[in-house]
Protein backbone atom coordinates (compact mmCIF):
# COMPACT_ATOMS: atom_id res chain seq x y z
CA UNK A 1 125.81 100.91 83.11
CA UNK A 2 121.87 101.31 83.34
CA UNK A 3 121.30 98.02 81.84
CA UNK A 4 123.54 96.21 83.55
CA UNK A 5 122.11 97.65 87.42
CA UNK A 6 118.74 96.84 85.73
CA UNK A 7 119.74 93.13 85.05
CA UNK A 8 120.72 93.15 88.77
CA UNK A 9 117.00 93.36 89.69
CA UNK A 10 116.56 89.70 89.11
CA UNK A 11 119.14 89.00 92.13
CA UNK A 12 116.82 91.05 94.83
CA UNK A 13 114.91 88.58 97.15
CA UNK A 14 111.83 87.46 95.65
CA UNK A 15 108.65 88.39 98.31
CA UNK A 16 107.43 86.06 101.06
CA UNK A 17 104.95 83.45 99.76
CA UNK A 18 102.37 84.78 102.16
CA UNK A 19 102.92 88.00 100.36
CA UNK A 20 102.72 86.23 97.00
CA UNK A 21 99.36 84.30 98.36
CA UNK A 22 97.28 87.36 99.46
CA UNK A 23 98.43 89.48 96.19
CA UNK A 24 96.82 86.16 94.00
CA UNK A 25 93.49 86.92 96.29
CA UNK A 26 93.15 90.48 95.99
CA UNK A 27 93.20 90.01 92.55
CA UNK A 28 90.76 88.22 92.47
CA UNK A 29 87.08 89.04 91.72
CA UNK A 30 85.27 88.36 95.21
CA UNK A 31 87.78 89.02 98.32
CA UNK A 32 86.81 87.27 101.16
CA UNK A 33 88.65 88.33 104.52
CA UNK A 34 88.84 85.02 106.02
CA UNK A 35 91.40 83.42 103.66
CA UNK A 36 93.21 86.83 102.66
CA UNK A 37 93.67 86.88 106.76
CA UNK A 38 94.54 83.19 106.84
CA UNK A 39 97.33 83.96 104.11
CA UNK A 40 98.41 86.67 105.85
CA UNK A 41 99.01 84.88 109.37
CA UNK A 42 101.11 82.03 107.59
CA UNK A 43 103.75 84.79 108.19
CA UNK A 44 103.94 85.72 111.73
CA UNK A 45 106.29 88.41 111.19
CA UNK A 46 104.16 89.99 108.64
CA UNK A 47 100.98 89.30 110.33
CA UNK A 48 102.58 91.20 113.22
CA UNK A 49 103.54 94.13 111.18
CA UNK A 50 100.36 94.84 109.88
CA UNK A 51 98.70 94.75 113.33
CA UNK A 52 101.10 96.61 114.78
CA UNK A 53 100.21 99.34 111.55
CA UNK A 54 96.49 99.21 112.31
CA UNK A 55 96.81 100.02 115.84
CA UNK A 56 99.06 102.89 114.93
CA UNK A 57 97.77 106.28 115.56
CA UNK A 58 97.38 106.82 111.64
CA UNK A 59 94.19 104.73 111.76
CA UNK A 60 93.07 106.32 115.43
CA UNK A 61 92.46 102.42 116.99
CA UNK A 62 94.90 102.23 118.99
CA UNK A 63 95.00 98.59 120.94
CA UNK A 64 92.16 97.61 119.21
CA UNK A 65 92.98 95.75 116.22
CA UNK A 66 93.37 92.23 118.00
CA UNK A 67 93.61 90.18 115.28
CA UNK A 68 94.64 90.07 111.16
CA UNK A 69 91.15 89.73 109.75
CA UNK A 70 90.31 93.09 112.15
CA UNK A 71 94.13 94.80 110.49
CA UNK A 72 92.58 93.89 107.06
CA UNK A 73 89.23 95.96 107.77
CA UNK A 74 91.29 98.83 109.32
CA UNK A 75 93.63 99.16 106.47
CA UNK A 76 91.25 98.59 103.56
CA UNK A 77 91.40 96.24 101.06
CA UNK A 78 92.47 98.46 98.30
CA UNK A 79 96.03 99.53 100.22
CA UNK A 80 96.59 96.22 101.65
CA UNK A 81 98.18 94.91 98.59
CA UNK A 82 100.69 97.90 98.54
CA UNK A 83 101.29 97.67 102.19
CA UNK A 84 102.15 94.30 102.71
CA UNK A 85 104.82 94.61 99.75
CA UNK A 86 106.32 97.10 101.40
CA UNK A 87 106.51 95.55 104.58
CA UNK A 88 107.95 92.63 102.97
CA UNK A 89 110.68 94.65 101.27
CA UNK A 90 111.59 96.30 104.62
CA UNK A 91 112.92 92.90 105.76
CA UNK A 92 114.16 91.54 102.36
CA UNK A 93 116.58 94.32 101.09
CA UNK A 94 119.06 94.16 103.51
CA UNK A 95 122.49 95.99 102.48
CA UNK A 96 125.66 92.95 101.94
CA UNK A 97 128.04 93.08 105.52
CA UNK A 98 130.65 95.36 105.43
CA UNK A 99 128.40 98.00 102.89
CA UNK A 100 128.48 101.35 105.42
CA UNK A 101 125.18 101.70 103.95
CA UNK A 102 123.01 103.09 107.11
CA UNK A 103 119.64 101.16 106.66
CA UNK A 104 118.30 101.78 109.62
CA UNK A 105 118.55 105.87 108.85
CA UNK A 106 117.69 105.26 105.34
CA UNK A 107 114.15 103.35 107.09
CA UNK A 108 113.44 106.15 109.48
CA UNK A 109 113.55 108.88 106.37
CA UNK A 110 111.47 106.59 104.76
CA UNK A 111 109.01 106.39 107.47
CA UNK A 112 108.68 109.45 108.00
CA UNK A 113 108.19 110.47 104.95
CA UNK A 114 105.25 108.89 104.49
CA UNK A 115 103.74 109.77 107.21
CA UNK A 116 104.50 113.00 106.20
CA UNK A 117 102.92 112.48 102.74
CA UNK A 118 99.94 110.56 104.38
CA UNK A 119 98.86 114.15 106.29
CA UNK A 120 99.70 115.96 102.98
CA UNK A 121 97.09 113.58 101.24
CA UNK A 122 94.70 114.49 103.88
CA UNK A 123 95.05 117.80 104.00
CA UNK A 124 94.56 117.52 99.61
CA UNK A 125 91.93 114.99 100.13
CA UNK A 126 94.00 112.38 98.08
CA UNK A 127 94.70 108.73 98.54
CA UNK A 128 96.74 108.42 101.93
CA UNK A 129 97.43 105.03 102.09
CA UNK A 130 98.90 105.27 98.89
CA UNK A 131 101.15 108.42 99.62
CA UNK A 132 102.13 106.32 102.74
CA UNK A 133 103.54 103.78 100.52
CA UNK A 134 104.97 106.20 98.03
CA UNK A 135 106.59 108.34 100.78
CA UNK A 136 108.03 105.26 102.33
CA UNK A 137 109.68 103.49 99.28
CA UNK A 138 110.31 107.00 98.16
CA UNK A 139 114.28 105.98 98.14
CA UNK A 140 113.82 102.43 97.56
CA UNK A 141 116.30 102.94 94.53
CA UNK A 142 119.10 104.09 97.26
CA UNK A 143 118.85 100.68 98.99
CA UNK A 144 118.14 98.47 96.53
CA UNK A 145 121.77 99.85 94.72
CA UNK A 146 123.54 99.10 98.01
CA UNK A 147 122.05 95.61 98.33
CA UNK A 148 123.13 94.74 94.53
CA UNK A 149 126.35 96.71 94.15
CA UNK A 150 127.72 97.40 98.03
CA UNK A 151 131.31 97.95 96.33
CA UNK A 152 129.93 101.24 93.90
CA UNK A 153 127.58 102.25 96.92
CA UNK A 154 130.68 102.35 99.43
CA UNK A 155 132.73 103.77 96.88
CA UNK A 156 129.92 106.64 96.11
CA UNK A 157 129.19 107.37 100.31
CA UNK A 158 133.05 107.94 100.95
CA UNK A 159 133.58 110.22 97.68
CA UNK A 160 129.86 112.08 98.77
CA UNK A 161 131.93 112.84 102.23
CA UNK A 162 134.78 113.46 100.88
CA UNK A 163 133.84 115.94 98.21
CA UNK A 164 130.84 117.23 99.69
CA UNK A 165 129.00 116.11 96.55
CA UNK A 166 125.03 115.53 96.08
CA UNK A 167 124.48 112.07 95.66
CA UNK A 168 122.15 112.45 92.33
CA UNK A 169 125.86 113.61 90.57
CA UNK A 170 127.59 110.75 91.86
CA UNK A 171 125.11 107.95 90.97
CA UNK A 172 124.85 109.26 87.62
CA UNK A 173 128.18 108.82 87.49
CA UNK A 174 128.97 105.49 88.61
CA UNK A 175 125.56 103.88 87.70
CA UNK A 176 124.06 105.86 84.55
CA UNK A 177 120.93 106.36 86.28
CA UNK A 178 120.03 108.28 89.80
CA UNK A 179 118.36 106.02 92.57
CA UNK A 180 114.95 107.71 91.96
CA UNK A 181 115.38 106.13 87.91
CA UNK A 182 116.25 102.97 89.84
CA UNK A 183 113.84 102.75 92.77
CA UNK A 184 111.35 102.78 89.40
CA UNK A 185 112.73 100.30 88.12
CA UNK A 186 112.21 98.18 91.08
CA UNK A 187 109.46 98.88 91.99
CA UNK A 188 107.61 97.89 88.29
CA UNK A 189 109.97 94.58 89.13
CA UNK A 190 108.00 94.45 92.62
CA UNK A 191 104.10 95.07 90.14
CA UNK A 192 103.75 98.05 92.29
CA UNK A 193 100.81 100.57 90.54
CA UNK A 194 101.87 103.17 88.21
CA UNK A 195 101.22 105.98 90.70
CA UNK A 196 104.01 104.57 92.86
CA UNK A 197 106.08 103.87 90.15
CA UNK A 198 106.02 107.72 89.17
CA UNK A 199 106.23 108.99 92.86
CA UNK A 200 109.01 107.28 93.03
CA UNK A 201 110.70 108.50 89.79
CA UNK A 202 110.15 111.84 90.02
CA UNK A 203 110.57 112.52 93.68
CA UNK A 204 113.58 114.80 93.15
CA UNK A 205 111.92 116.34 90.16
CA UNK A 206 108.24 116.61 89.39
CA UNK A 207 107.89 116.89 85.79
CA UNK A 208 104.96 120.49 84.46
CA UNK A 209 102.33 117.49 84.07
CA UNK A 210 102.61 114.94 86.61
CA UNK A 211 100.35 111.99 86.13
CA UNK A 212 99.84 111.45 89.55
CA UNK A 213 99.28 113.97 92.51
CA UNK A 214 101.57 111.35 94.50
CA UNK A 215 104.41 113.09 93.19
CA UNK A 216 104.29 116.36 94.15
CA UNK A 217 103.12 115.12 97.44
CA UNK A 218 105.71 113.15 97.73
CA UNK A 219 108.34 115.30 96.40
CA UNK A 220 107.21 118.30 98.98
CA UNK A 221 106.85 115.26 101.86
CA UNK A 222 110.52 114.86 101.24
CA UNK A 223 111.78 118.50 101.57
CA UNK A 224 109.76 118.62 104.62
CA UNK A 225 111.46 115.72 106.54
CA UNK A 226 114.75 116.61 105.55
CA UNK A 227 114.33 119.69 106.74
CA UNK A 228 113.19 118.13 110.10
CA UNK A 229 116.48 116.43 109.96
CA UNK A 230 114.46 113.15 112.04
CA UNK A 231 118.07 111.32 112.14
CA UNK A 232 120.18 114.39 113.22
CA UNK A 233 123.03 113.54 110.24
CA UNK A 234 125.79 116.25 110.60
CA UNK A 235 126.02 116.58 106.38
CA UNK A 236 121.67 116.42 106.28
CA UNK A 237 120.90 118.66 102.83
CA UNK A 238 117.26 120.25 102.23
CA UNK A 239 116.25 119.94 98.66
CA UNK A 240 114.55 122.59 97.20
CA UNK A 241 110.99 122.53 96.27
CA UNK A 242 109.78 122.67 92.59
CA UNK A 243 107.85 125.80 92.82
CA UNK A 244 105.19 124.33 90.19
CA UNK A 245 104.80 121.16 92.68
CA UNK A 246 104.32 123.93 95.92
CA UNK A 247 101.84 126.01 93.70
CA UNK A 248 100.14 122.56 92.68
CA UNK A 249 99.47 121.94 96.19
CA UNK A 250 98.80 125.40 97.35
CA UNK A 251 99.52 124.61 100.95
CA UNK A 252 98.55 127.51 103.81
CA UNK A 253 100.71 128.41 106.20
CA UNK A 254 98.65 126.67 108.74
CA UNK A 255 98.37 123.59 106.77
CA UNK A 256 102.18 123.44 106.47
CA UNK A 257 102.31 123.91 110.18
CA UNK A 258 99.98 120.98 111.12
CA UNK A 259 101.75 118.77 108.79
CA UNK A 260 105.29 119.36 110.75
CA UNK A 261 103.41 118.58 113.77
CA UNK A 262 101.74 115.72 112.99
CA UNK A 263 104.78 113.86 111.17
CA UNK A 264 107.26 115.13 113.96
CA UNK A 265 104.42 113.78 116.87
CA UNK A 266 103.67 110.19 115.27
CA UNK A 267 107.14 109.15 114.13
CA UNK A 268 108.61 107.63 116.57
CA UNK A 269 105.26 105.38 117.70
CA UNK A 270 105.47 104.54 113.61
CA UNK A 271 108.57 103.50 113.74
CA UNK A 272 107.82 101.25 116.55
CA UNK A 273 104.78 99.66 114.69
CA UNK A 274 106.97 98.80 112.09
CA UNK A 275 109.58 97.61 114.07
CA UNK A 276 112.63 100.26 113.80
C-alpha cells in the first residue's frame, strides 16, 4: 500500500514556473536580487504572498516592504527558496470536490504552527525561518493523501468520528504508512532540505538522536497549538510530548509562556498575510 501512495506523488501539481525559475537562481553561485525579484513577480499571486509575509509582524516591518526585491532582503536569501515552495504548495494541493477534507483548518494548524515553532527557534537560537517552514508543512502528508486518494481519506475521517480513533491507527491501516511517513515523502519529491524532510517525519515521534533540532521544535510546536485548539474542533486531541524532545529543549516556564502569547497574538494577522 506504501508503494503504491508513493507512486501517487508523481500526480501532485508540479510548482509554478516562477517557483521553478527562482529555485534555478538560488542555486546558483552569485545571486543577484534583481532577476531572482523579476522571477518572482512573473507570478503575481506569489509575488503578493511573499510581500504580504515580509510585512508580517514576524519580520517587525510592517507596511514597509513595498516591493519584491525589498520581500527578498527581508526574508533572506537562504529561506526564500523554502518559502516560496511552500507558498506554492498552499495553492497547488487542493483536496478533489466532494473530499470533507477541511483545508482551510488543516492551513490554519499549519500556520500556526510555525509560527509557533518560529518563537521556539528564537527562544533556542535556531534557524526560524526554517522551523517556520517545518511547522507549516508539518502535516503536509495529511493533505497531500486527501488530494491523491479523497475516497481512503473520506473513508478514514468518518471511521476517526465514528470510532473515536487517532488518525496515526487508521492511516496505517488503510495506507501502510502514517501522514508524517508520507508528508516525507513529499516533501524529498518537492527537493525540500533534509532538516525539513526529518521535521516532518518525525513530528509525532522524535527519535533519542534527532539529526535536526527542527524536530523536537517542531514536534513540541505541535502539542502547543493543539492545545490552543486555534480552530475550536469539538473532537481537538493534545498529543503528548516526548519527554526526551521537552528535556532537549529545556524550556522555562516563562519561555513557554511567551511562546503561547506570541503564537496566539500573531496568528490571525499571519493568516491574513498568507491569505486564509
Amino acid at each position: 500500500m506504501l508503494s503504491a501512495l508513493a507512486r501517487q506523488v508523481r500526480n501532485l501539481p508540479a510548482l509554478p514556473q516562477a517557483v521553478l525559475e527562482a529555485r534555478q537562481l538560488l542555486d546558483s553561485e552569485d545571486v543577484a536580487f534583481e532577476p531572482l525579484a523579476d522571477a518572482i513577480s512573473h507570478d503575481s499571486a506569489l509575488a503578493a504572498d511573499l510581500l504580504r509575509l515580509a510585512n508580517s509582524s514576524l519580520y517587525g516591518l510592517a507596511g514597509r516592504v513595498r516591493t519584491v526585491r525589498d520581500a527578498v532582503s527581508v526574508l533572506g536569501l537562504r529561506n526564500l527558496d523554502m518559502l516560496l515552495t511552500a507558498a506554492a504548495l498552499r495553492g497547488a494541493l487542493q483536496p478533489a470536490g466532494g473530499c470533507p477534507f477541511d483545508a482551510l483548518s488543516h492551513w490554519r494548524h499549519g500556520v500556526a504552527t510555525g509560527l509557533c515553532a518560529f518563537h521556539l527557534a528564537a527562544e533556542r537560537k535556531q534557524q526560524r525561518d526554517a522551523a517556520f517552514t517545518a511547522g507549516l508543512l508539518h502535516d503536509l502528508g495529511r493533505l497531500a493523501m486527501a488530494c491523491v486518494a479523497p475516497g481512503k481519506m473520506q473513508e478514514l475521517l468518518s471511521r476517526q468520528a465514528a470510532e473515536d480513533a487517532p488518525a496515526l491507527g487508521l492511516e496505517q491501516h488503510l495506507w501502510g504508512t502514517d501522514h508524517a511517513g508520507f508528508g516525507a515523502i513529499v516533501a524529498q519529491h518537492w527537493h525540500f532540505g533534509a532538516d525539513i524532510v526529518e521535521a516532518i517525519r518525525h513530528h509525532h515521534a522524535p527519535p533519542e538522536r534527532p539529526v535536526t533540532p527542527l524536530v523536537d521544535i517542531v514536534h513540541v510546536a505541535d502539542a502547543m497549538v493543539h492545545a490552543l485548539d486555534i480552530n475550536a474542533l469539538p473532537a481537538e486531541r493534545v498529543p503528548a510530548i516526548h519527554p526526551l524532545a521537552w528535556n532537549r529543549l529545556a524550556l522555562s516556564d516563562e519561555a513557554c509562556l511567551r511562546v503561547f502569547g506570541q503564537t496566539e497574538a500573531g496568528l490571525e494577522e499571519l493568516c491574513q498575510a498568507l491569505g486564509l
